[in-house]
N, C-alpha and C. Protein backbone atom coordinates (compact mmCIF):
# COMPACT_ATOMS: atom_id res chain seq x y z
N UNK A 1 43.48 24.31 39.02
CA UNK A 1 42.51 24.10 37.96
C UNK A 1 41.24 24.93 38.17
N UNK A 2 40.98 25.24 40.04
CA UNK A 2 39.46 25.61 39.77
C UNK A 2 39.39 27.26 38.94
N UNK A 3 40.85 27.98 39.22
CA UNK A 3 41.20 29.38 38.71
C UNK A 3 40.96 29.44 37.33
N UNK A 4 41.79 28.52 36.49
CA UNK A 4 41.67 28.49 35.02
C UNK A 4 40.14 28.55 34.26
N UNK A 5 39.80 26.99 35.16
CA UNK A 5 38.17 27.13 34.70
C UNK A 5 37.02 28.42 34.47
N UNK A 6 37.28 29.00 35.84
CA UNK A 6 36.75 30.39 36.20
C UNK A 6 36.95 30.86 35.38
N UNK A 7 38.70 31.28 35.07
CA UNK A 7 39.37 32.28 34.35
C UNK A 7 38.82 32.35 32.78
N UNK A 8 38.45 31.01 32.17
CA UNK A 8 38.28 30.74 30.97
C UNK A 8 36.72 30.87 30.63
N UNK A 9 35.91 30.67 32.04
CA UNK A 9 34.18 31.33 32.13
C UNK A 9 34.03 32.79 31.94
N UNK A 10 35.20 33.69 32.41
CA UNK A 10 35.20 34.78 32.44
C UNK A 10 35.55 35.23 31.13
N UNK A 11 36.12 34.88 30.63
CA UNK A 11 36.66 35.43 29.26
C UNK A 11 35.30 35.12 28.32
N UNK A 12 34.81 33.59 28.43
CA UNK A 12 33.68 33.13 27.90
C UNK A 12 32.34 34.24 27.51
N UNK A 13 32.29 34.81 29.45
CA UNK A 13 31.34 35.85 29.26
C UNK A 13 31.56 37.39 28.39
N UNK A 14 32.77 37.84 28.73
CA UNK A 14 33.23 38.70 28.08
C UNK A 14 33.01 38.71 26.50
N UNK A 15 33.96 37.73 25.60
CA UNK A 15 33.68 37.70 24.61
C UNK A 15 31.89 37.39 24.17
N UNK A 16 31.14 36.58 24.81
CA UNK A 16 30.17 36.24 23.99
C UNK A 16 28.95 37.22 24.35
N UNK A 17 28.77 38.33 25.77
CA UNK A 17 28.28 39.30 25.44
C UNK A 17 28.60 40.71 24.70
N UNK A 18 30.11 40.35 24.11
CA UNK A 18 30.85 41.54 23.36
C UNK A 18 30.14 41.07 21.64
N UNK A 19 30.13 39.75 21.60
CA UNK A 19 29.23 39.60 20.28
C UNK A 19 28.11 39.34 20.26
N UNK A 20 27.35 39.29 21.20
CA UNK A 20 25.54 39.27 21.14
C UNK A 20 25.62 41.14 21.07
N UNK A 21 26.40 41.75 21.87
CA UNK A 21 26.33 43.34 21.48
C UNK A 21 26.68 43.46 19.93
N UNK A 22 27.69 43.34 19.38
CA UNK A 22 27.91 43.69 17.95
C UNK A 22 26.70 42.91 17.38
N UNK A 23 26.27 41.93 17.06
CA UNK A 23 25.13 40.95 16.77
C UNK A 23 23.94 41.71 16.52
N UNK A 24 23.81 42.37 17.79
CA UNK A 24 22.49 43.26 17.48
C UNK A 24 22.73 44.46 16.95
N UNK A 25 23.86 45.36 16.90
CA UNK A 25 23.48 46.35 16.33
C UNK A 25 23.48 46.00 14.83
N UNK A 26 24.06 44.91 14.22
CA UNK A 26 24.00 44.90 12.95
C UNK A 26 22.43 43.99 12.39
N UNK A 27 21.90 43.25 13.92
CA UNK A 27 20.38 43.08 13.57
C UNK A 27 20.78 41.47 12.45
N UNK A 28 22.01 40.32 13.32
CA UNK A 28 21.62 39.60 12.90
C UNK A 28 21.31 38.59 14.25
N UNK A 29 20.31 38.40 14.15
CA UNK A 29 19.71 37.31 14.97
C UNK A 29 20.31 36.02 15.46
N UNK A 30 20.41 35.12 14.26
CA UNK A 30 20.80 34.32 14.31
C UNK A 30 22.12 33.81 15.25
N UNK A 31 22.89 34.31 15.11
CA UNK A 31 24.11 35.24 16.01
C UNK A 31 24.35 35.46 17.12
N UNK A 32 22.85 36.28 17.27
CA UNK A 32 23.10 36.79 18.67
C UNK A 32 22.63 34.86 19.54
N UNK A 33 21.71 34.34 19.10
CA UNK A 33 20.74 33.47 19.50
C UNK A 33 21.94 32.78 19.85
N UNK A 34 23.03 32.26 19.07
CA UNK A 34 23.93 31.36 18.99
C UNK A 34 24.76 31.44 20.15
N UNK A 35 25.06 32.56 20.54
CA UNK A 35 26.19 33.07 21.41
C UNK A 35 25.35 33.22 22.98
N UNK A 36 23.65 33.40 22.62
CA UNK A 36 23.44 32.76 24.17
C UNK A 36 23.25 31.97 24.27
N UNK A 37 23.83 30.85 23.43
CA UNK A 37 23.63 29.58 24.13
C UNK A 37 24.98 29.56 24.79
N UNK A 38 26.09 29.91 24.61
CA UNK A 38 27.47 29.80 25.12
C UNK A 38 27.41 30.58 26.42
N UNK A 39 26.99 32.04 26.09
CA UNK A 39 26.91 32.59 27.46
C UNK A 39 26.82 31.78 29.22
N UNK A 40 25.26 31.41 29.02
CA UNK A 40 25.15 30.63 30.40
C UNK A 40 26.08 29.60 30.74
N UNK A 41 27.09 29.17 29.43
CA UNK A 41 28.14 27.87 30.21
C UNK A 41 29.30 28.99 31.15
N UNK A 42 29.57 29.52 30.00
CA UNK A 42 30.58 30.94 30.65
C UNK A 42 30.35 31.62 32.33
N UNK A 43 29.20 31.40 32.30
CA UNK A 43 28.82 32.35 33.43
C UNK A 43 28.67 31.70 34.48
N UNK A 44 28.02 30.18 34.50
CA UNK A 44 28.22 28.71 35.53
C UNK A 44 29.68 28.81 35.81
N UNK A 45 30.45 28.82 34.67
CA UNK A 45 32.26 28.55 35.10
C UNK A 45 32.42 29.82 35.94
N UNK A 46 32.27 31.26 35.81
CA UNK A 46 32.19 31.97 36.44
C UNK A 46 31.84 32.24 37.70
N UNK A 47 30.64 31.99 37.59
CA UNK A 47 29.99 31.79 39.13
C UNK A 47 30.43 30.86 40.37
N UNK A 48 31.10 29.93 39.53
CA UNK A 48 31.04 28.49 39.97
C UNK A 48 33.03 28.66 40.72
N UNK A 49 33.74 29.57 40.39
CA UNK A 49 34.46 29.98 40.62
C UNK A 49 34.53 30.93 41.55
N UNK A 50 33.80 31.81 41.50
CA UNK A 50 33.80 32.51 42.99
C UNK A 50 33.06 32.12 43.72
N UNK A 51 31.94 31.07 43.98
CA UNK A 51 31.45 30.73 45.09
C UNK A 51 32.66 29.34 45.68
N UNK A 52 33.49 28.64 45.36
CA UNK A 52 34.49 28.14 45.63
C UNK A 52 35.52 28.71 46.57
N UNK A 53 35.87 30.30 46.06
CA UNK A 53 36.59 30.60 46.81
C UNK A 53 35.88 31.48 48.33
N UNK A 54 34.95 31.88 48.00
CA UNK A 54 34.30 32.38 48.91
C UNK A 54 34.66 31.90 50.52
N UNK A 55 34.72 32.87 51.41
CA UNK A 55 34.86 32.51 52.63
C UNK A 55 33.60 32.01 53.30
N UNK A 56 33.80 31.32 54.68
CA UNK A 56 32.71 30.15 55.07
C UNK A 56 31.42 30.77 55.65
N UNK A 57 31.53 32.28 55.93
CA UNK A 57 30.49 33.00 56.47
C UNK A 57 29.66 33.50 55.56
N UNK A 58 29.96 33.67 54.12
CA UNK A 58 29.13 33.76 52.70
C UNK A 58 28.78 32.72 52.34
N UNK A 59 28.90 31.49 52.35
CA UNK A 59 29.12 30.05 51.82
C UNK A 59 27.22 30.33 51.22
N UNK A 60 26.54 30.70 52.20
CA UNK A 60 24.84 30.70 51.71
C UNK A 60 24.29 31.02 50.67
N UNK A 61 24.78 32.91 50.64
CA UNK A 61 24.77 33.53 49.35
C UNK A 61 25.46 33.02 48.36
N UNK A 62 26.70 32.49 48.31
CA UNK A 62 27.55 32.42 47.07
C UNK A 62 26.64 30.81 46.72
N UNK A 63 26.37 30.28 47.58
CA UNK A 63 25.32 28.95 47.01
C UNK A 63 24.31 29.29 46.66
N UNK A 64 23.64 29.72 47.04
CA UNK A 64 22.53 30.92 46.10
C UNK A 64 22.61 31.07 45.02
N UNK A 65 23.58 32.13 44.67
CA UNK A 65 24.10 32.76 43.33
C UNK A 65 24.65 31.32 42.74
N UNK A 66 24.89 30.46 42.74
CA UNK A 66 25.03 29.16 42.01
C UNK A 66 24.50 28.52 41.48
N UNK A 67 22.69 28.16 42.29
CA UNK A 67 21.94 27.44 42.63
C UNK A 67 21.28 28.37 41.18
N UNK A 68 21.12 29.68 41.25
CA UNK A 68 20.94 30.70 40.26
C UNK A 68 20.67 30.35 39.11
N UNK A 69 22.42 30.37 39.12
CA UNK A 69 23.10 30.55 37.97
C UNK A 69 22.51 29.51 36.92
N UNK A 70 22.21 27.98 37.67
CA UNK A 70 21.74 26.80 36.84
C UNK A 70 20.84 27.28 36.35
N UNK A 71 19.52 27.37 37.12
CA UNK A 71 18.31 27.86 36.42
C UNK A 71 18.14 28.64 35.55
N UNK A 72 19.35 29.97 35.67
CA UNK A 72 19.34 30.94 34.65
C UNK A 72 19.45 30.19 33.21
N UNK A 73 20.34 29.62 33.12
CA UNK A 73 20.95 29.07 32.15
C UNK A 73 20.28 27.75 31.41
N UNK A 74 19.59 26.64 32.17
CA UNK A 74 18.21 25.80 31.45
C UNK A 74 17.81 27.20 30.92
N UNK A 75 16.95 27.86 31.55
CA UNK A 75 15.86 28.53 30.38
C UNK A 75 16.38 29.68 29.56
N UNK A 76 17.63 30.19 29.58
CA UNK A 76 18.54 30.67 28.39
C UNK A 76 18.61 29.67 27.47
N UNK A 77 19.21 28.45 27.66
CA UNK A 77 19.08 27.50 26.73
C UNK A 77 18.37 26.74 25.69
N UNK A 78 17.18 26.81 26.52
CA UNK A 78 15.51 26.36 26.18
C UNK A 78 15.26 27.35 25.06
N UNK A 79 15.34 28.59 25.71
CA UNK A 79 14.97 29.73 24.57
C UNK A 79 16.08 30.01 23.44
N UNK A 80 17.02 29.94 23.28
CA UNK A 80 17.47 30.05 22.22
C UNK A 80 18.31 28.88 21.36
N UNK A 81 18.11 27.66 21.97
CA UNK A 81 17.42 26.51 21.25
C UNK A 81 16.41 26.44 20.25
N UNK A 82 15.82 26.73 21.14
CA UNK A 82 14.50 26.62 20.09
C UNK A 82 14.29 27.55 19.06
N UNK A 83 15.13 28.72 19.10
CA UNK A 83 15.06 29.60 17.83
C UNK A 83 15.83 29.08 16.92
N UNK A 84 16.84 28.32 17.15
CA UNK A 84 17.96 28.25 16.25
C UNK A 84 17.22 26.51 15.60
N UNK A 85 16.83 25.85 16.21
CA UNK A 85 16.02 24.35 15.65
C UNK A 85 14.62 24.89 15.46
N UNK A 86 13.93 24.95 15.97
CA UNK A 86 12.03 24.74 15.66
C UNK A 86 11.94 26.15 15.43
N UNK A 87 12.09 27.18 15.26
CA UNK A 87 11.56 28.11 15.12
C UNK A 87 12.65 28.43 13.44
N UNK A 88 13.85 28.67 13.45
CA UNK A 88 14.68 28.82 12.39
C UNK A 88 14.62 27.49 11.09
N UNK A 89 14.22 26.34 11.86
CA UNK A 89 14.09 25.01 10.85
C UNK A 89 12.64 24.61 10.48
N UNK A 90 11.57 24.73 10.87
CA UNK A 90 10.48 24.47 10.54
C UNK A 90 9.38 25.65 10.13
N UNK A 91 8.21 25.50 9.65
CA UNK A 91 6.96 26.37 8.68
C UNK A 91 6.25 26.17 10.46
N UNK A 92 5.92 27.41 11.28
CA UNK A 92 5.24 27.74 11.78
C UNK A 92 3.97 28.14 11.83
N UNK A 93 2.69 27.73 12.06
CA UNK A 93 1.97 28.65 11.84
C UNK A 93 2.09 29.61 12.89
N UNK A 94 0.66 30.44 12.63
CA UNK A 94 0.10 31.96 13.38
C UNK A 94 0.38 31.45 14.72
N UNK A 95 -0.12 30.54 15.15
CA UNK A 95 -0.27 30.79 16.67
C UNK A 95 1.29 29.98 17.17
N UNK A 96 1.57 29.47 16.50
CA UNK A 96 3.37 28.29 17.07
C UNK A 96 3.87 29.62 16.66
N UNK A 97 3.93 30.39 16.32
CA UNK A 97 5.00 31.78 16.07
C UNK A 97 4.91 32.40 16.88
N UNK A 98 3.55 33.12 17.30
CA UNK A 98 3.18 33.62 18.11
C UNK A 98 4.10 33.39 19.69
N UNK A 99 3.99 32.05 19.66
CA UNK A 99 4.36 31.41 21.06
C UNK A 99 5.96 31.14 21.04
N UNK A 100 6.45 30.71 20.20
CA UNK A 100 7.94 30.47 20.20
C UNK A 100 8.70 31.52 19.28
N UNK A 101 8.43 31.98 18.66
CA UNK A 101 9.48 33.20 18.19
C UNK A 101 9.62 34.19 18.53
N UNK A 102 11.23 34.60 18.94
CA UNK A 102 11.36 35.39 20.11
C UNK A 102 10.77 36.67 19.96
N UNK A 103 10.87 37.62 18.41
CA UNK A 103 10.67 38.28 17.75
C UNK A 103 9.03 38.66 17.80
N UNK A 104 8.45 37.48 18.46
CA UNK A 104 6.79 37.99 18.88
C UNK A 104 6.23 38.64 19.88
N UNK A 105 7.38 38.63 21.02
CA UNK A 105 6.98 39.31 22.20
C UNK A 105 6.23 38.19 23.05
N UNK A 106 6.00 36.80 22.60
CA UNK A 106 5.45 35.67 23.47
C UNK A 106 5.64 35.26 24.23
N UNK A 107 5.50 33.94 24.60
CA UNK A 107 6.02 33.15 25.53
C UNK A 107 7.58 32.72 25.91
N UNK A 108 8.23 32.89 24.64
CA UNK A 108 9.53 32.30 24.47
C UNK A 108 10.24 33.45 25.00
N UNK A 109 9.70 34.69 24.83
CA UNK A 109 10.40 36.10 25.53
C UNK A 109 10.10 36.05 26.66
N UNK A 110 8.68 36.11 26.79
CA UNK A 110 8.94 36.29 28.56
C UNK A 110 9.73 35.25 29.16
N UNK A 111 9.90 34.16 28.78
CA UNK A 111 10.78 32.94 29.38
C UNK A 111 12.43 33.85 29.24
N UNK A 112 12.32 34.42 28.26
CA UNK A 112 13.98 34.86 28.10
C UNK A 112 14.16 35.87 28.96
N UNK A 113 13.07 36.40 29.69
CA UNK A 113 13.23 38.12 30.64
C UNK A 113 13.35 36.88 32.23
N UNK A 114 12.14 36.20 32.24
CA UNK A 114 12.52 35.26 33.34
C UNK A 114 13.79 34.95 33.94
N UNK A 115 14.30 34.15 32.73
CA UNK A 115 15.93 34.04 32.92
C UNK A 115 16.76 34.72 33.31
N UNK A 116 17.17 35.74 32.50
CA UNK A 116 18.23 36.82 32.89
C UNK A 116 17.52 37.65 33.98
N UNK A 117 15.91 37.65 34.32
CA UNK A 117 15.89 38.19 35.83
C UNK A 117 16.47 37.40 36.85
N UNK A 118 16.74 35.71 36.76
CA UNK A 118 17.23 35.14 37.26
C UNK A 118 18.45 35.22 37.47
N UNK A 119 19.16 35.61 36.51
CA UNK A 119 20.49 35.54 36.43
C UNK A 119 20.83 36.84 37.07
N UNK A 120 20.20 38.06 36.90
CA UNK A 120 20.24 39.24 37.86
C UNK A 120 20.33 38.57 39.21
N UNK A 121 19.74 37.78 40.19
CA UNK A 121 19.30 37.42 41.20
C UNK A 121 21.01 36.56 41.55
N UNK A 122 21.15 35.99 40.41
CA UNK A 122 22.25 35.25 40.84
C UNK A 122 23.50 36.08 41.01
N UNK A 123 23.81 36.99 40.28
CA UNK A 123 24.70 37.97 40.75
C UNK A 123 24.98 39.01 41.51
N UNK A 124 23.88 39.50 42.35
CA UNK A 124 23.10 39.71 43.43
C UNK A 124 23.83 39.30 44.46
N UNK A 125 23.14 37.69 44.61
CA UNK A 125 24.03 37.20 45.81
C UNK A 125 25.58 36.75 45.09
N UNK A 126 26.12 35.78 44.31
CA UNK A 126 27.26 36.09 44.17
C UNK A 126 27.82 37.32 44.71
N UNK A 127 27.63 38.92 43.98
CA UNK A 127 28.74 39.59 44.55
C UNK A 127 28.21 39.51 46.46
N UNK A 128 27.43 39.58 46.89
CA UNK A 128 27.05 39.46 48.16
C UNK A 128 28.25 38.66 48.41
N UNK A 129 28.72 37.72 48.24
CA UNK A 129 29.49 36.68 48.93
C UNK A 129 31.13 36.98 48.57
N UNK A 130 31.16 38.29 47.94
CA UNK A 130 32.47 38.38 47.63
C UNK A 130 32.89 39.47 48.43
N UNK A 131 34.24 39.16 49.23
CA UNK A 131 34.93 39.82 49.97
C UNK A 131 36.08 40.18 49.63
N UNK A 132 36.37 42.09 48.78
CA UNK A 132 36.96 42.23 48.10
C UNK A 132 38.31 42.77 49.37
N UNK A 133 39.31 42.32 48.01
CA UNK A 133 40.76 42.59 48.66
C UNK A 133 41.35 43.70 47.68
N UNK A 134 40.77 44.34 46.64
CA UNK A 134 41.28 45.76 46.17
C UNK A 134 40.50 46.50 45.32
N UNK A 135 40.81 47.13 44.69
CA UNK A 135 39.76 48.18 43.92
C UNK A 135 38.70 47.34 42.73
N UNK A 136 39.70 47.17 42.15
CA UNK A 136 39.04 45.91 40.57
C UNK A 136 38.13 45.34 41.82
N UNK A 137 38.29 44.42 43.02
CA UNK A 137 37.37 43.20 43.38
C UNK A 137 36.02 43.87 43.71
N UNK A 138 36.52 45.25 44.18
CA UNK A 138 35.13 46.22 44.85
C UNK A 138 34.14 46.45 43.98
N UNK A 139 34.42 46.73 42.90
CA UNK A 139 33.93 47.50 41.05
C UNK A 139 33.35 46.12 40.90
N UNK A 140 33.49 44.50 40.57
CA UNK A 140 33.03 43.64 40.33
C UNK A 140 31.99 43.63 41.08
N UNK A 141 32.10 43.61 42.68
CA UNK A 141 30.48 43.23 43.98
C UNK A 141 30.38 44.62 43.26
N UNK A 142 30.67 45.59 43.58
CA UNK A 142 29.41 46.77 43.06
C UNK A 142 28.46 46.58 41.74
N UNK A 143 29.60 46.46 40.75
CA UNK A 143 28.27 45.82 39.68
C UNK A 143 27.35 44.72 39.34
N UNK A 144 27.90 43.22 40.44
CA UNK A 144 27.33 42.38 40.23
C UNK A 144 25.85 42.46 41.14
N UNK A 145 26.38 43.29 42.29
CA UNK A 145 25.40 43.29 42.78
C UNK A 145 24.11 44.56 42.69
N UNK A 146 24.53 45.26 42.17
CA UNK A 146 23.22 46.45 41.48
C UNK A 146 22.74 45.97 40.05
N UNK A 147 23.28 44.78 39.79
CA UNK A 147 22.88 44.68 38.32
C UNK A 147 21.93 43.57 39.01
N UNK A 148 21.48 42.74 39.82
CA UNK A 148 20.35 42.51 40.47
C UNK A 148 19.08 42.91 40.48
N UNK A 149 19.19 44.52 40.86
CA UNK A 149 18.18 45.66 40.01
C UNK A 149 17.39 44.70 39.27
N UNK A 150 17.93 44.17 37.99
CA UNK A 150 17.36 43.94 36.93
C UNK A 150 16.62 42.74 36.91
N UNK A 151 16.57 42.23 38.24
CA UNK A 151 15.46 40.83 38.16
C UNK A 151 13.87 41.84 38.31
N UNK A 152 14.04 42.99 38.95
CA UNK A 152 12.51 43.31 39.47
C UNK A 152 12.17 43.68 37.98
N UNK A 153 12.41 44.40 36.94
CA UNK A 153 11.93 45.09 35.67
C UNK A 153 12.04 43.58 34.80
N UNK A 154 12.76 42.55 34.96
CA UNK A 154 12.73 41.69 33.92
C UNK A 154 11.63 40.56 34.15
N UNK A 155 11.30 40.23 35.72
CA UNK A 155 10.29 39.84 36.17
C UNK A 155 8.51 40.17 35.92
N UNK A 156 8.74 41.67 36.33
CA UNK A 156 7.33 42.30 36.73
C UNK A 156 7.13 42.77 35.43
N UNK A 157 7.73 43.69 34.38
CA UNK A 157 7.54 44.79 33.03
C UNK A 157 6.70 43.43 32.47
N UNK A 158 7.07 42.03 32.36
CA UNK A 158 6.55 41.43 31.13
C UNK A 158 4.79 40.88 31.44
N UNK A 159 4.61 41.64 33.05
CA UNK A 159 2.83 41.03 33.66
C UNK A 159 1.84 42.26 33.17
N UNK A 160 3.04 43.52 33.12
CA UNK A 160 1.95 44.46 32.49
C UNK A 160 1.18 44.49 31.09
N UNK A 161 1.71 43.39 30.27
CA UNK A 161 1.86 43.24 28.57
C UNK A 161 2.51 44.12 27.66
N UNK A 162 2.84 45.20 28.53
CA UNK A 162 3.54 46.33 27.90
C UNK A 162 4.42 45.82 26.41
N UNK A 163 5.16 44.76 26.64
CA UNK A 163 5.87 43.93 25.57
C UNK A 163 5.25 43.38 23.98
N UNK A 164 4.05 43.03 24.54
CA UNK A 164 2.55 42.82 23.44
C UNK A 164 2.60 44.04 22.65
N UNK A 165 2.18 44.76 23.08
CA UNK A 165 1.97 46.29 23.08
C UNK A 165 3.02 46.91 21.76
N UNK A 166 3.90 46.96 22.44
CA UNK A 166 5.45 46.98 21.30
C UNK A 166 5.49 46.55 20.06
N UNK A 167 5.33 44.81 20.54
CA UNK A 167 5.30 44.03 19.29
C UNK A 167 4.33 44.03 17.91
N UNK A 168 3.23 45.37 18.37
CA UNK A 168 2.26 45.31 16.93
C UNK A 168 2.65 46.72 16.46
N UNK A 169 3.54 47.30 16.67
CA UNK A 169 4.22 48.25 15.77
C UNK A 169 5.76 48.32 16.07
N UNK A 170 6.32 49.29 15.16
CA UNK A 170 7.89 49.49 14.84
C UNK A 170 8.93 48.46 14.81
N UNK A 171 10.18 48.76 14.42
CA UNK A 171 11.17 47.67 13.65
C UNK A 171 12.15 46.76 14.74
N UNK A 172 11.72 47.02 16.49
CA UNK A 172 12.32 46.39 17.50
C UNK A 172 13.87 46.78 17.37
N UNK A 173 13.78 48.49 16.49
CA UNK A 173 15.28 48.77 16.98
C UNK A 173 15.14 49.74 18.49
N UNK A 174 14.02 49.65 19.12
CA UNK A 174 14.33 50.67 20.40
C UNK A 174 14.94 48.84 21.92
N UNK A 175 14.05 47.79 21.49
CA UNK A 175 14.57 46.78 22.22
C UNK A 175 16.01 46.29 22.04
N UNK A 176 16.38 46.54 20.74
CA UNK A 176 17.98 45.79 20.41
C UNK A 176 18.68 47.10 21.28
N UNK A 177 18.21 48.67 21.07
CA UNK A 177 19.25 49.05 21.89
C UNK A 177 19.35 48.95 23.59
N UNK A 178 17.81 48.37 23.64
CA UNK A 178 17.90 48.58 25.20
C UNK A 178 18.78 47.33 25.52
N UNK A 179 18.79 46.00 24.90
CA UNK A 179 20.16 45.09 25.06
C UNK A 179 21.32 45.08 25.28
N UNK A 180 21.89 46.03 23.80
CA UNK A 180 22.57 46.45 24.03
C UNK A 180 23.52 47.52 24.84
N UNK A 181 22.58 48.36 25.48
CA UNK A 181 23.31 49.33 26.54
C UNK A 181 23.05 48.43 28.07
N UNK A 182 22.32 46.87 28.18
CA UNK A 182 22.81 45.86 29.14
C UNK A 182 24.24 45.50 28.95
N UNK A 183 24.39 44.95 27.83
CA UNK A 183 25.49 44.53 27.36
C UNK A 183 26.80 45.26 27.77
N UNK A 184 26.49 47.07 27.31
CA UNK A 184 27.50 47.60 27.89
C UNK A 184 27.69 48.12 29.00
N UNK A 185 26.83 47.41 30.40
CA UNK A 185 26.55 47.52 31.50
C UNK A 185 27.80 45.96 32.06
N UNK A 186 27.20 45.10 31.25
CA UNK A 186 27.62 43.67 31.89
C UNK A 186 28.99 43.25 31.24
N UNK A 187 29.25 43.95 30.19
CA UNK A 187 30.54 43.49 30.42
C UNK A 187 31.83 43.78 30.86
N UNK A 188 32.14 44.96 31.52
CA UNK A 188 32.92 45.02 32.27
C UNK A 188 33.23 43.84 33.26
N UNK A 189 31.80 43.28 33.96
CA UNK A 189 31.60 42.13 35.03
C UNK A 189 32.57 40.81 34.60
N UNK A 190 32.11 40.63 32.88
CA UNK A 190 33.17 39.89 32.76
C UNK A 190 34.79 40.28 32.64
N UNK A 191 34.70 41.30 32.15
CA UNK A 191 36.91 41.74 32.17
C UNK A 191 37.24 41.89 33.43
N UNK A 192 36.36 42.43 34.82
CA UNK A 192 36.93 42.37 35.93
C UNK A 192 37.27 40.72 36.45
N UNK A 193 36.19 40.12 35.94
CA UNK A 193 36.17 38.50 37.06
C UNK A 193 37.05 37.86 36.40
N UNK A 194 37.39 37.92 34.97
CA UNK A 194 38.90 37.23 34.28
C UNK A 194 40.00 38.63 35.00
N UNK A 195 40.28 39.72 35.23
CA UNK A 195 41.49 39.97 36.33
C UNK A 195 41.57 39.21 37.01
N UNK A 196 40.40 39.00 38.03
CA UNK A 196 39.88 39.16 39.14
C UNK A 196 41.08 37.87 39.33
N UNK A 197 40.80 36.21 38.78
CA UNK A 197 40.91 34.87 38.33
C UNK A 197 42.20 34.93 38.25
N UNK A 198 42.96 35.80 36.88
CA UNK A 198 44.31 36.04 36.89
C UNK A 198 45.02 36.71 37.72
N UNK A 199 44.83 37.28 38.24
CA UNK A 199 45.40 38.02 39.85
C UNK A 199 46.04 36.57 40.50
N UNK A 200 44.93 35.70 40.56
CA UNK A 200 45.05 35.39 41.81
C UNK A 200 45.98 33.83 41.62
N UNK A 201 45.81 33.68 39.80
CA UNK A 201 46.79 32.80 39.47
C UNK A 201 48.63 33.08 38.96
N UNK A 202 48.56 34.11 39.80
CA UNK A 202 50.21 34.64 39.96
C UNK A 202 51.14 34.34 41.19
């Protein structure tokens, strides 16, 4: 059972950053918002699957990357919650917009760069704790763990205000693509870790 679970987190991630990518290039929101809320369950089953199998001399890191993974995923949740109820269902004013719509460059964003710097962190150590047995397992720790990288720019970029900055001109198609070429960074991570799962349920 713990393979399937994994197996079915992995696919989870796959598909639902394959449609937050299509989502944005066609620039519907709503959509994309929807599908991260699914993401972070996908990626707990994921995670939560290879720190299981992990051998006893990683046991730290792969608890790490677990321990992560939760946190990532509350404030993924938090934030695109709240777009899809209080921000999509209720008359905002100036300053509640300001602060909760993601689309402002506010608070509710930097909470969303927080996160997935978190979630960088968690895959980090995850692949740290993975001890590959063939090519596919090597390609997974290589990308899980350089895509880590991305806690320092998702952390630190949002103290400079640089993001503010952005948000009082142009149509936020240079941010949807910078998403999207994450997207086509991270999902391979998911088609390798569903092999990875099915491999090992043969």
């Amino acid at each position: 059972m713990n393979r399937t679970i994994a197996k079915i987190g992995s696919a989870a991630v796959t598909v639902t950053v394959f449609l937050f990518a299509l989502f944005l290039l066609v620039d519907y929101s709503l959509g994309s918002y929807f599908v991260c809320i699914i993401l972070p369950v996908g990626f707990i089953m994921m995670t939560a699957g290879l720190q299981s199998e992990c051998e006893s001399d990683r046991k730290v890191a792969a608890n790490i990357g677990m321990v992560l993974a939760a946190v990532y995923a509350v404030f993924i949740m938090l934030v695109y919650f709240t777009q899809l109820t209080t921000v999509n269902n209720e008359q905002l004013n100036e300053q509640a917009s300001k602060l909760l719509k993601f689309n402002s460059y506010g608070l509710i964003f930097n909470f969303d760069l927080l996160g997935y710097g978190v979630m960088a962190l968690s895959t980090f150590f995850t692949g740290l704790a993975i001890k590959p047995k063939n090519k596919s397992d090597k390609w997974l720790r290589a990308l899980m763990m350089i895509h880590g990288v991305f806690y320092l720019s998702c952390t630190f970029m949002p103290m400079t205000g640089m993001f503010t900055k952005i948000s009082s001109g142009g149509n936020g198609l240079g941010g949807r693509l910078a998403l999207v070429a994450w997207c086509v960074y991270f999902l391979p991570i998911g088609i390798l870790a569903f092999v990875h799962f099915g491999r090992q349920e043969k």
